[in-house]
Protein backbone atom coordinates (compact mmCIF):
# COMPACT_ATOMS: atom_id res chain seq x y z
CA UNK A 1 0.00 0.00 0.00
CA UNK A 2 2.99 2.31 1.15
CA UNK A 3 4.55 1.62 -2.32
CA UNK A 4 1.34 2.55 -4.44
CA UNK A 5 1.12 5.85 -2.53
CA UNK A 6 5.10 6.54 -3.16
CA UNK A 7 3.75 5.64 -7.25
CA UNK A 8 1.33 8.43 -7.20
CA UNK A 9 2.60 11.14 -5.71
CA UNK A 10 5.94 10.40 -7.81
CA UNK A 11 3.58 10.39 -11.36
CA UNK A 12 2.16 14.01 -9.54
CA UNK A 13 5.20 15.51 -8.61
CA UNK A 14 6.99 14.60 -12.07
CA UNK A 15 4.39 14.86 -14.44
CA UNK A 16 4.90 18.08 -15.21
CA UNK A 17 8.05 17.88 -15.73
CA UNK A 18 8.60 16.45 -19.06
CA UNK A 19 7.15 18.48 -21.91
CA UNK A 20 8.82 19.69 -24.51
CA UNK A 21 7.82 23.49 -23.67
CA UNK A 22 9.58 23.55 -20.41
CA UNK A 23 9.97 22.51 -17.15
CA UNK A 24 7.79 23.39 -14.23
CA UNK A 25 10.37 25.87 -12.24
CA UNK A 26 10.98 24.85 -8.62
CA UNK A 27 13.94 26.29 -8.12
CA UNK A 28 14.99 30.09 -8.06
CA UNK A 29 17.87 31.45 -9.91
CA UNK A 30 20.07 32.43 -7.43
CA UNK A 31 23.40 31.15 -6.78
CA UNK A 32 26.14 32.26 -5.17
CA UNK A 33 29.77 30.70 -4.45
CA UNK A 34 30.28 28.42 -0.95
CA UNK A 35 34.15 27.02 -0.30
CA UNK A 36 34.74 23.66 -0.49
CA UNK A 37 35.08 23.71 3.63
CA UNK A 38 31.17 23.38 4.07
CA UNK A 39 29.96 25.05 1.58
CA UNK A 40 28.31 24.97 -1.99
CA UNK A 41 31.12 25.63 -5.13
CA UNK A 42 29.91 27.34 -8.35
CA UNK A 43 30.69 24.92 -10.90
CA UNK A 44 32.06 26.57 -14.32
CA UNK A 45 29.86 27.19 -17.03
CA UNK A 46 32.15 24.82 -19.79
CA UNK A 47 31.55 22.14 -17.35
CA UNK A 48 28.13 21.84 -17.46
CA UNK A 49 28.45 21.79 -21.35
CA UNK A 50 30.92 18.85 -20.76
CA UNK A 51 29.02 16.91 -18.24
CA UNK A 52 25.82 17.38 -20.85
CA UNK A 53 27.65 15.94 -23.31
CA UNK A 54 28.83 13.13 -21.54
CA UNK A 55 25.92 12.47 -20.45
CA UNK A 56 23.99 12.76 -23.60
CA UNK A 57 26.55 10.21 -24.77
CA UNK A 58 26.57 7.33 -22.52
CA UNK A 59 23.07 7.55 -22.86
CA UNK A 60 23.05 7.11 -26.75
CA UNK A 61 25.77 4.10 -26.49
CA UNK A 62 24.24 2.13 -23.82
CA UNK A 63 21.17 2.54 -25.91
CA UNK A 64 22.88 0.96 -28.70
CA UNK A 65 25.46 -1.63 -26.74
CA UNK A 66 21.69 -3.10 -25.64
CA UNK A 67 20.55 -3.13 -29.03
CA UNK A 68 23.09 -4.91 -30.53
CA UNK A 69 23.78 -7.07 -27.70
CA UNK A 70 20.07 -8.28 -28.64
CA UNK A 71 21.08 -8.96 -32.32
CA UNK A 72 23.81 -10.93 -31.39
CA UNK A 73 21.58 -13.10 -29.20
CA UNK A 74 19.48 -13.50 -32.28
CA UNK A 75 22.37 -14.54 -34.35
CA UNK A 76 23.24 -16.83 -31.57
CA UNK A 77 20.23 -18.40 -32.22
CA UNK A 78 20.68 -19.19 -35.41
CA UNK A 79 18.42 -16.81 -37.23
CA UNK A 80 18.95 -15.94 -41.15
CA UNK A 81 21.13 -13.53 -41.69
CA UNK A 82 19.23 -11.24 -43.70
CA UNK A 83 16.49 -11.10 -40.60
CA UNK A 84 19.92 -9.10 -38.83
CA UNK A 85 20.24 -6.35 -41.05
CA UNK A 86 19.11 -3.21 -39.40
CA UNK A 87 15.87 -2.21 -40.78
CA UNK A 88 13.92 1.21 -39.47
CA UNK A 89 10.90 0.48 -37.93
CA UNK A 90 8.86 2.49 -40.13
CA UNK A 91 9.56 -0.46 -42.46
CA UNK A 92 7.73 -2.71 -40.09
CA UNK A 93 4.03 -2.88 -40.37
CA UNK A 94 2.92 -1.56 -37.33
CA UNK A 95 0.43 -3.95 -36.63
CA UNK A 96 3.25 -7.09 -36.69
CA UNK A 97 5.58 -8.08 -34.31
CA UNK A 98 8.47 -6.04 -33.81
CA UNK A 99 11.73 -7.90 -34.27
CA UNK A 100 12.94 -9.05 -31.10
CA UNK A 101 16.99 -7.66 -31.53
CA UNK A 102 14.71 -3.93 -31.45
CA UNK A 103 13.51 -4.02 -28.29
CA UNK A 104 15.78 -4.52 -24.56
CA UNK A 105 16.24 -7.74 -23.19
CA UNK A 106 13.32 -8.86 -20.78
CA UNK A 107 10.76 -6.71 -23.00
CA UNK A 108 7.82 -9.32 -24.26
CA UNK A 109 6.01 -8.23 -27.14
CA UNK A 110 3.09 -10.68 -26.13
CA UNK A 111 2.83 -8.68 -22.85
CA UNK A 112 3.36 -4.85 -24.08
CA UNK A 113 1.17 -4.96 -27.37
CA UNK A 114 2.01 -3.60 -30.54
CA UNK A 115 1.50 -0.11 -29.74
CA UNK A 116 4.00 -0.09 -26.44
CA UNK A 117 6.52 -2.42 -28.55
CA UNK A 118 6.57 -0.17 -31.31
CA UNK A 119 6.64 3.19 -29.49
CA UNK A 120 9.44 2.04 -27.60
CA UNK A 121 11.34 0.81 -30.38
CA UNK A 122 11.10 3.59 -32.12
CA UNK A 123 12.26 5.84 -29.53
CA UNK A 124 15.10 4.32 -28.90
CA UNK A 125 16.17 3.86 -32.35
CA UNK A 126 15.68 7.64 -32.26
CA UNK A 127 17.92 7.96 -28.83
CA UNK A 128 20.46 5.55 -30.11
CA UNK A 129 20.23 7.66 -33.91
CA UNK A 130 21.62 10.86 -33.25
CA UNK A 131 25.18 11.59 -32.52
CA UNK A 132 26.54 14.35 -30.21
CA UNK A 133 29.37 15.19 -32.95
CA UNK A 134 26.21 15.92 -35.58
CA UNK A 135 25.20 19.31 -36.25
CA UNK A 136 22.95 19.64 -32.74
CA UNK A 137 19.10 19.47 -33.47
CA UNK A 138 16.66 19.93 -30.78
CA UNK A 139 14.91 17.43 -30.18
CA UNK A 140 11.70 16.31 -32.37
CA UNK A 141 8.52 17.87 -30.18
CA UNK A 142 6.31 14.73 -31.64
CA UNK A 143 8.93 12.44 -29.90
CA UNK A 144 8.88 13.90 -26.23
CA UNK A 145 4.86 13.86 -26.67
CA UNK A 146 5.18 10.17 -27.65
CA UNK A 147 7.67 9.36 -25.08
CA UNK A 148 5.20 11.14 -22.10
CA UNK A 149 2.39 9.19 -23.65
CA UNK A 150 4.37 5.86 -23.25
CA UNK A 151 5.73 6.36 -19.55
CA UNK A 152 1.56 7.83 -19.04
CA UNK A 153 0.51 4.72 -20.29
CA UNK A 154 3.21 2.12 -18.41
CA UNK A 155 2.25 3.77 -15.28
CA UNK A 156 -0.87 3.04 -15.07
CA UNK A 157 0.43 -0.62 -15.83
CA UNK A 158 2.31 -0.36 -12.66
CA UNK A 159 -0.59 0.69 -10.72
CA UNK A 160 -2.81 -1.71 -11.70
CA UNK A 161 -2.74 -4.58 -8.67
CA UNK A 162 -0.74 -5.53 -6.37
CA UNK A 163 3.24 -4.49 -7.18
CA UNK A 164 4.76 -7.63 -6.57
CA UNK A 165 2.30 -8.88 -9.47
CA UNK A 166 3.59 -6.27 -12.42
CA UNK A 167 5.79 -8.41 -14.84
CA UNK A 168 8.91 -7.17 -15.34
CA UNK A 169 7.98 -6.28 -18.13
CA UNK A 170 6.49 -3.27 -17.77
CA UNK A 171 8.94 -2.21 -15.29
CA UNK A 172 11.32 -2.74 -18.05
CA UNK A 173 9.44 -0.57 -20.46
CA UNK A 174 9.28 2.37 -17.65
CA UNK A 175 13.43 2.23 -17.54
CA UNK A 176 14.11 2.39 -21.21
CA UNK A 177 11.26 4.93 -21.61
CA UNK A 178 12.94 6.96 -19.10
CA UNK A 179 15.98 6.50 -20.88
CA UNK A 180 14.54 7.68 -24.19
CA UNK A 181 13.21 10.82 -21.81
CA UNK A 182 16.54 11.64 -20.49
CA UNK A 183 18.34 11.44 -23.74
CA UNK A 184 15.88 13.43 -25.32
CA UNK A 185 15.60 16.36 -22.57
CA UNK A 186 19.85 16.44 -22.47
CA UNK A 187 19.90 16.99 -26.27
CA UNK A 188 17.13 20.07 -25.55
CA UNK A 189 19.35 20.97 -22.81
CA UNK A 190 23.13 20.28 -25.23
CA UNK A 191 21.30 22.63 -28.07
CA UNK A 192 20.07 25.31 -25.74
CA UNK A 193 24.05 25.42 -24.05
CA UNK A 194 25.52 25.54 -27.28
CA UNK A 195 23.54 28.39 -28.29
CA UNK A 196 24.02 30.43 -25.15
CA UNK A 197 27.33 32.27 -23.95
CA UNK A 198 26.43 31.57 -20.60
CA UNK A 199 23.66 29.08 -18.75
CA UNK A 200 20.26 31.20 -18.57
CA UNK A 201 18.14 30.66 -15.31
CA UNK A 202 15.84 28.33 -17.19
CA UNK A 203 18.66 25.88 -18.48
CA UNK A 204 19.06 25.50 -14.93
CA UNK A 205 15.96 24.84 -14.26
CA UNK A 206 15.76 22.05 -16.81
CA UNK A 207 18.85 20.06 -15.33
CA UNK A 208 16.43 19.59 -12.48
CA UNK A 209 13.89 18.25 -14.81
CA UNK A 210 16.29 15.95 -16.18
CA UNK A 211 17.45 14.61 -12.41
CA UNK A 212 13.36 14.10 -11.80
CA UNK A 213 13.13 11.92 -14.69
CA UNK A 214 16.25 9.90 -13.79
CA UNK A 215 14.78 9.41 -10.34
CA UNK A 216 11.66 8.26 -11.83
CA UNK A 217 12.74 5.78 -13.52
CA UNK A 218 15.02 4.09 -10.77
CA UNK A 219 12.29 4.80 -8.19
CA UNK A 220 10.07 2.88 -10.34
CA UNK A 221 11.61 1.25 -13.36
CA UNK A 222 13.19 -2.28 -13.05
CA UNK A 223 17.55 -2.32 -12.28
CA UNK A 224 19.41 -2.14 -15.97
CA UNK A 225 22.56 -3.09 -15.72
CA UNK A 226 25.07 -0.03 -16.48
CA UNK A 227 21.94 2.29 -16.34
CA UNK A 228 23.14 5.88 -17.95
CA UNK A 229 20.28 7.10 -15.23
CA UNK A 230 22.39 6.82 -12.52
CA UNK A 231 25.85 8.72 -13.84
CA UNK A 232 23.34 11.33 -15.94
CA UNK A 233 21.40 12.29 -12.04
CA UNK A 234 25.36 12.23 -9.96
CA UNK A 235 27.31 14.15 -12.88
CA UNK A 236 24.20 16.62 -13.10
CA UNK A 237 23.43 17.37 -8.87
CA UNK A 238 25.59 20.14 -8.93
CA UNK A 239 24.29 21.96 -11.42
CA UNK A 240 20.40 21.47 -10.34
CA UNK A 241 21.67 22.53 -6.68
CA UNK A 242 23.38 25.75 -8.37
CA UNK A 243 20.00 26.45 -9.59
CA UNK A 244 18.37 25.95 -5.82
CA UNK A 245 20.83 27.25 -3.56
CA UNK A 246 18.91 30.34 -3.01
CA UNK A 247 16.19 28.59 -1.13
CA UNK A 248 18.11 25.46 0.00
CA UNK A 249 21.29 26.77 1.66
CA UNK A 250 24.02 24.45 3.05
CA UNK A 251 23.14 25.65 6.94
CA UNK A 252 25.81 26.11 8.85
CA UNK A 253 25.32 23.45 11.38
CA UNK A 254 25.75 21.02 8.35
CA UNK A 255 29.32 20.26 9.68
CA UNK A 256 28.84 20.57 13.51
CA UNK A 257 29.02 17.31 15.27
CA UNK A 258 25.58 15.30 16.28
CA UNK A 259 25.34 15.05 19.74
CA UNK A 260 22.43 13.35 21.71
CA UNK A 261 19.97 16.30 22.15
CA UNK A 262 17.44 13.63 23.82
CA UNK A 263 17.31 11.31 26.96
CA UNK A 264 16.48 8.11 27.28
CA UNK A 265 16.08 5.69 29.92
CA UNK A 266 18.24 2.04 29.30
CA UNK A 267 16.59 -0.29 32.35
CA UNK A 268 16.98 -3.25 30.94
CA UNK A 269 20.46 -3.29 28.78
CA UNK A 270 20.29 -5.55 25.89
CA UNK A 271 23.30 -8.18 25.45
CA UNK A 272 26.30 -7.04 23.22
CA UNK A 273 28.52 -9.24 21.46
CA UNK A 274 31.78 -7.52 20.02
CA UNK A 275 32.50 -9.23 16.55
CA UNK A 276 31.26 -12.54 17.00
CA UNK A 277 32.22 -15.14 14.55
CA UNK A 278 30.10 -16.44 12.02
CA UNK A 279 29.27 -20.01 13.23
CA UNK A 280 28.47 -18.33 16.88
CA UNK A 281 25.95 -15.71 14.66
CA UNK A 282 24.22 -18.25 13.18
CA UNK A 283 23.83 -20.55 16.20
CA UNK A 284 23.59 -18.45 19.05
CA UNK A 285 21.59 -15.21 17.83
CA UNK A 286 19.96 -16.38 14.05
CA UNK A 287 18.60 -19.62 14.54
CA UNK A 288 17.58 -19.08 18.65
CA UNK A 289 15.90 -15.66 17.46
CA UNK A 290 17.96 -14.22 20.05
CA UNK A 291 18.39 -9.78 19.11
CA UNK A 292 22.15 -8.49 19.91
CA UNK A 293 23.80 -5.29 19.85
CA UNK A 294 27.12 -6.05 17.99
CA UNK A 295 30.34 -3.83 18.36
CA UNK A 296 32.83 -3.46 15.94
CA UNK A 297 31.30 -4.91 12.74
CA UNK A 298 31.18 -2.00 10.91
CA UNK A 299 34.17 0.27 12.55
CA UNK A 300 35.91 -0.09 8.87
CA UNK A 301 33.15 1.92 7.40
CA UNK A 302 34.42 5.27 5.21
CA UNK A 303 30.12 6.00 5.87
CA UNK A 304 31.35 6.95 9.35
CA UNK A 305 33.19 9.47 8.55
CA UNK A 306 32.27 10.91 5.77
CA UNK A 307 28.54 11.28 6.10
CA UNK A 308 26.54 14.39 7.35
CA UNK A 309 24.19 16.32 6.33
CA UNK A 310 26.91 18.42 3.82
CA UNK A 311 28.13 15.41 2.39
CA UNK A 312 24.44 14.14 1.40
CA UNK A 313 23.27 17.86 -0.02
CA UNK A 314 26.85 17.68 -1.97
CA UNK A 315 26.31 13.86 -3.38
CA UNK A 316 22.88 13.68 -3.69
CA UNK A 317 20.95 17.49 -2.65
CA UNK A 318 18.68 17.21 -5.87
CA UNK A 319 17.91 13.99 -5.70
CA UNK A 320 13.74 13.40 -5.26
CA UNK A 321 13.34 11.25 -2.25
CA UNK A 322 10.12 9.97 -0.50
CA UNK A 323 9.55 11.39 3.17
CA UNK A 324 7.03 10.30 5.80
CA UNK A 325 5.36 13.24 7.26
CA UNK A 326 3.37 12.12 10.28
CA UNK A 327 4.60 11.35 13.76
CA UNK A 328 3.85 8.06 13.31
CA UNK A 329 2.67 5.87 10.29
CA UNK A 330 -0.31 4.43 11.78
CA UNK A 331 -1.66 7.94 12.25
CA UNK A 332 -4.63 9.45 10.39
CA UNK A 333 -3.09 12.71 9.73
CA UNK A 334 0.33 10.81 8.29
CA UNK A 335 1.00 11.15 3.94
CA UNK A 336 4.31 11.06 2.29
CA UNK A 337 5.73 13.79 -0.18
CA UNK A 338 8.44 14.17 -2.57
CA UNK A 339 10.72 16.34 -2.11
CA UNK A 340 14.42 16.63 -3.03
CA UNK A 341 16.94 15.80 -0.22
CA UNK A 342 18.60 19.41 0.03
CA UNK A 343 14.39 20.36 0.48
CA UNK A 344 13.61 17.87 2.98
CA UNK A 345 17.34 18.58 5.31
CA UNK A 346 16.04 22.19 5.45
CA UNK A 347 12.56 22.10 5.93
CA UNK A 348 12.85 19.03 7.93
CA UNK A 349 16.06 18.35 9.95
CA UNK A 350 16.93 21.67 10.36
CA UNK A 351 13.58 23.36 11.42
CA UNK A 352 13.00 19.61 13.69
CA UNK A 353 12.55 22.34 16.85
CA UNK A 354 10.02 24.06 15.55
CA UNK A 355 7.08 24.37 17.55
CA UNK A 356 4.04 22.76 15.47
CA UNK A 357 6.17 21.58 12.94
CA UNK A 358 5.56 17.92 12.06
CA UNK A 359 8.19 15.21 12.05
CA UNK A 360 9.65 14.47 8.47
CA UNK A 361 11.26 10.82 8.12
CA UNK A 362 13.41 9.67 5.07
CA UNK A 363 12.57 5.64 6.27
CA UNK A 364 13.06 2.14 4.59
CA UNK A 365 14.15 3.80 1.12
CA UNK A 366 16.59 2.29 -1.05
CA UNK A 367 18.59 5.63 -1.34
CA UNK A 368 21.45 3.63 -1.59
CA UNK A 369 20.54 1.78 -4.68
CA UNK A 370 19.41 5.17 -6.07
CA UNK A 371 22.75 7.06 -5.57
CA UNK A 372 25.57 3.83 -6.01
CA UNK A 373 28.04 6.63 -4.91
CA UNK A 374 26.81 6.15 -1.23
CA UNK A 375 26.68 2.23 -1.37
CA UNK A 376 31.10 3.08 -1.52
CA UNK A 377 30.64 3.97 1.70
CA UNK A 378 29.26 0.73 3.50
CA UNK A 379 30.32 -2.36 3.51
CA UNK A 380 27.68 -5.07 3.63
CA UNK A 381 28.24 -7.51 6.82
CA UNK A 382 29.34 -11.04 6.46
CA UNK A 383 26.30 -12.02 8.51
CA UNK A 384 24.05 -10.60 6.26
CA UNK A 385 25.18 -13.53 3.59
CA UNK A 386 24.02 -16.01 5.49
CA UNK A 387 20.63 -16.28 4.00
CA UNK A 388 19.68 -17.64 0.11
CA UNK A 389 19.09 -13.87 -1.30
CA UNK A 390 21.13 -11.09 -0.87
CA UNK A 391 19.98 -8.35 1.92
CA UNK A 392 17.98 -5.92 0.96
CA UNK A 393 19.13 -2.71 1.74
CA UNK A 394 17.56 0.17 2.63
CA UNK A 395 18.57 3.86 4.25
CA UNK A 396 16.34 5.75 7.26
CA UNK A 397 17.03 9.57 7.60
CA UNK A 398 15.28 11.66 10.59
CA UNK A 399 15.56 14.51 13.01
CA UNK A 400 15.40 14.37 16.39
CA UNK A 401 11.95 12.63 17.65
CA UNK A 402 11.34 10.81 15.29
CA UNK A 403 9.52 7.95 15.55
CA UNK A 404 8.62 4.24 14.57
CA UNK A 405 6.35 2.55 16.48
CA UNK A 406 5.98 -0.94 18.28
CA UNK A 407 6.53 -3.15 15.33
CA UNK A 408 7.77 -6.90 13.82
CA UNK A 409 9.23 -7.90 10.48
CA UNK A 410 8.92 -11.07 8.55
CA UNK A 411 12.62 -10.93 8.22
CA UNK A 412 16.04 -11.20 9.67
CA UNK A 413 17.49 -7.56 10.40
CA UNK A 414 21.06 -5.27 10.93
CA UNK A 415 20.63 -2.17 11.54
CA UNK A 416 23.68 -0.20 11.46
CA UNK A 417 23.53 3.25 13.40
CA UNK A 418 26.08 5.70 11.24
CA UNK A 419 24.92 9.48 12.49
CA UNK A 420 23.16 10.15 15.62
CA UNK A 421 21.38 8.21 18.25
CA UNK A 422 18.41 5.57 18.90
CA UNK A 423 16.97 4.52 21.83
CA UNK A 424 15.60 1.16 20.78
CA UNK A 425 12.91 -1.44 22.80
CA UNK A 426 12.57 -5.15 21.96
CA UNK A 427 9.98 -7.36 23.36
CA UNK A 428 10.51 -11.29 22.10
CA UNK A 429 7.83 -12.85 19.68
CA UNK A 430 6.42 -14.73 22.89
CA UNK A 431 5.05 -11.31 23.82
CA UNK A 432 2.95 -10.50 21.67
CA UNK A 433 -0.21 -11.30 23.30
CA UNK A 434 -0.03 -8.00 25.43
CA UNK A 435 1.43 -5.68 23.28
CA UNK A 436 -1.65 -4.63 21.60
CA UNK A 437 -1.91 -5.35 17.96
CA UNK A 438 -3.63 -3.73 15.68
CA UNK A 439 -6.82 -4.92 14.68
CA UNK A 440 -6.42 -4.10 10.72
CA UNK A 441 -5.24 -6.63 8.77
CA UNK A 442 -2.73 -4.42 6.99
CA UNK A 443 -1.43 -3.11 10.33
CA UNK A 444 -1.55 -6.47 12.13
CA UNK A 445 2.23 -6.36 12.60
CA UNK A 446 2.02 -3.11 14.33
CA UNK A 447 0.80 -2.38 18.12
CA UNK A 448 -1.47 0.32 18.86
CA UNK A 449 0.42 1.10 22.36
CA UNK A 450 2.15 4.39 22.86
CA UNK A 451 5.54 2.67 24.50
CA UNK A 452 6.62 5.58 26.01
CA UNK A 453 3.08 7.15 26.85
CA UNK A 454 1.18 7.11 30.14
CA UNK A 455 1.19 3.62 31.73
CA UNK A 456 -2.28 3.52 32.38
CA UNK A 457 -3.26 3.64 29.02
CA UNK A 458 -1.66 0.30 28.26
CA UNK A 459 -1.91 -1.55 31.34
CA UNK A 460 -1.11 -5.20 29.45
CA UNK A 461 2.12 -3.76 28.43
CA UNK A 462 3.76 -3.14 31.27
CA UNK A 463 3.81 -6.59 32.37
CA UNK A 464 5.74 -7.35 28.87
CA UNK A 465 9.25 -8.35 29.45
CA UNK A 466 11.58 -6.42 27.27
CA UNK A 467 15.08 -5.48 26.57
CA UNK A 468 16.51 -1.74 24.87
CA UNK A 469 19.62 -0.09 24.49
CA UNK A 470 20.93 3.01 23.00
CA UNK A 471 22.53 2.40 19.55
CA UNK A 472 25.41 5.00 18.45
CA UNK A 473 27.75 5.86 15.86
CA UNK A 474 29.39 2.96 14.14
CA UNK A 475 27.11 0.10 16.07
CA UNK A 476 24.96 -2.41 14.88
CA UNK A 477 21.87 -4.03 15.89
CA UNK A 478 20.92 -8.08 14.90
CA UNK A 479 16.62 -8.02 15.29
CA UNK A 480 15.15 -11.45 15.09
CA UNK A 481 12.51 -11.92 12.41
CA UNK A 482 8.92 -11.18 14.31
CA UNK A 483 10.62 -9.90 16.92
CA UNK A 484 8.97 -6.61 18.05
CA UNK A 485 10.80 -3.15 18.09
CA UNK A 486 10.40 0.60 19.00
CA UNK A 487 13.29 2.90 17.85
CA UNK A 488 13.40 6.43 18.65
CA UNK A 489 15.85 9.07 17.83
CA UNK A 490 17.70 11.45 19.98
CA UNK A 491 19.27 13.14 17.37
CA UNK A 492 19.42 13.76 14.17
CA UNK A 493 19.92 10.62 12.66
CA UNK A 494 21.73 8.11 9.66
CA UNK A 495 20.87 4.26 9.40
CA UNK A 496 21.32 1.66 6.98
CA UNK A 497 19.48 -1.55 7.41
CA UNK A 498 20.29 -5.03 6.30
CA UNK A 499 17.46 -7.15 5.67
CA UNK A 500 17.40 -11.29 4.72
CA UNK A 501 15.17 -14.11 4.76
């Protein structure tokens, strides 16, 4: 449910984003120069032409690389020769197939239908076309319509069900129709540089539109191997935060040190095992369901010293993110929004104090997957490989207060604390019959108590036995699958959780 409401408000945030007119402006045009000690540089002119055209070209050969990587399958496959020759697709009858070596790998004709196989075929035989040596040509208007009518249309394919159901398919079709965007809206953006001495306001502007449709497409699309989406959004963030930095300011507490601004009570001190070895992991703590706070697993992390609040506005500031505004999920008053990161530190994090303000929390997103120059930082723990699948990973982001309330997962969990503080409670699955669950199917793993609210409203759970802890920089915490938790944070604070079946 959480993931169809992060689908619509991205498709209403970004729609209007992507015609070939212009781009909605949500930035302002000031920008001014910040030193490299903690604050914003003004990156030169030429390089933005540069990383444009960089861009613009990685996007046109991995376009092609997948193309022909598809006829050479074919011709694996033993088919005639003369079926390999490139054809255009205005050749092929648009109600037959389209030839398999012109669509992506994954992408099922007998799925899509001719009109979404042939659209998307054509546009990236378009994308893959053009060369950034020809004479520049803005981009064909017709194109970006068609290309906005085929993401329109795949969306709704998305949204249609229950999102574990969607083939891949049409998650496929999302990612190479983004593609096709982003190549077309950097060739706009290459012509209009070209033609200018120096970057207008609204050229700007339109880097930002061409980081939104990145994100799209990674937010929703299915993982490409090599995707230009990625390099195209982390060569471009400077640019799009030149354009913001009048209303999104590097604060100066960016770089001071985050302290514990909250107390918390520890009654009942949870065990702590200091690098424990594998076989002892699995044995003791994994297969007993026994939680653990672990010490030096993750002391060899660059993440720990390199991450704050500057560092994220500086790698990733104009990135669109989803935050949870609400003090608590199972609230009637809670929604998400999308909002860029350098957006959601200062309206957010920064203004946490402010009386009436809500809370704003960055939780269980897979920022780290979105922006691979973060994953650098972390290291994934060996104990994490000890299921079939690889962990899923996923980063939480929150001021001071915030909140997540009495809950249980269906699967093993690390949590790794990097900034900040958490005071966290566990109660063992064996307690669950006073802890209150909810009585809605969909919130069922989820208690209704307030753990840290008046006693007398939850009688049943004080006679729950527990364990907590406070988790700080650089420690780790194993939870049990179905075992129940309550984290809240002192601070502002950074997390990166591990989770395996």
């Amino acid at each position: 449910m959480v993931y169809h409401v992060l689908s619509v408000l991205l498709h209403q945030y970004l729609a209007s984003d992507f015609s070939f007119e212009g781009q909605h402006a949500l930035y302002s045009a000031e920008a001014h120069s910040r030193s490299e000690e903690g604050k914003l540089e003004m990156p030169d002119e030429g390089d933005l032409r540069a990383v444009v055209r960089t861009a613009l070209t990685e996007v046109r050969e991995r376009v092609r690389a997948e193309l022909q990587a598809q006829r050479s399958n074919i011709r694996d496959d033993g088919v005639a020769g003369h079926q390999r020759h490139p054809v255009l697709l205005r050749n092929v009858i648009p109600c037959s197939p389209v030839p398999v070596w012109m669509l992506p790998e994954g992408v099922e004709t007998d799925v899509t239908g001719s009109w979404v196989s042939h659209t998307l075929a054509s546009l990236l035989q378009e994308v893959a076309r053009e060369s950034p040596y020809d004479a520049p040509q803005t981009p064909n208007e017709h194109s970006v319509v068609v290309v906005s009518a085929l993401l329109d249309h795949t969306w709704q394919r998305l949204n249609t069900g229950h999102w574990k159901e969607v083939s891949l398919t049409w998650r496929l079709v999302f990612t190479w129709g983004s593609i096709a965007l982003v190549g077309m809206l950097l060739q706009r953006l290459h012509c209009g540089l070209l033609h200018s001495a120096t970057p207008a306001p609204s050229l700007l502007e339109e880097v930002g539109g061409v980081i939104r449709a990145c994100d799209r497409g990674l937010l929703m699309g299915a993982t490409v191997e090599h995707s230009p989406l990625h390099s195209a959004a982390a060569t471009l963030n400077p640019f799009a935060r030149l354009a913001a930095v009048g209303r999104h300011a590097d604060t100066e507490t960016d770089e001071s040190p985050v302290i514990q601004e909250d107390s918390a009570i520890v009654s009942r001190p949870l065990a702590v095992a200091t690098c424990p070895a594998l076989d002892r992991f699995l044995l003791r703590y994994m297969e007993d369901g026994v939680p653990v706070k672990l010490l030096g697993v993750v002391s060899h992390w660059p993440a720990l010293k390199r991450w704050s609040l500057f560092y994220f506005r500086k790698v990733a500031g104009a990135r669109t993110v989803p935050v949870e505004v609400g003090a608590r999920y199972t609230d009637s008053s809670w929604y998400q929004r999308l909002m860029t990161l350098d957006e959601y530190f200062t309206e957010y994090v920064a203004r946490c104090g402010d009386e009436g303000r809500p809370t704003g929390y960055l939780a269980q997103h897979h920022l780290l997957d979105q922006v691979p120059q973060l994953m650098e930082d972390i290291v994934v723990p060996d104990y994490c490989h000890l299921g079939q699948q690889p962990p899923r990973i996923n980063a939480w982001i929150g001021p001071r207060g915030t909140v997540s309330p009495l809950h249980h997962d269906p699967d093993h969990n690390i949590l790794v604390q990097v900034v900040g503080y958490k005071y966290i409670r566990l109660y063992g699955e064996d307690q669950s019959h006073l802890l209150y669950a909810h009585p809605d199917p969909l919130l069922s793993n989820t208690s209704q108590a307030d753990v840290e609210g008046p006693a007398d409203m939850w009688p049943m759970l004080q006679q729950a036995e527990y364990s907590d802890l406070i988790l700080g920089p650089g420690e780790a915490l194993y939870i049990p699958p179905r075992c129940w938790h309550y984290i809240r944070s002192l601070s502002t604070s950074f997390s990166v959780s591990f989770w395996w079946g």
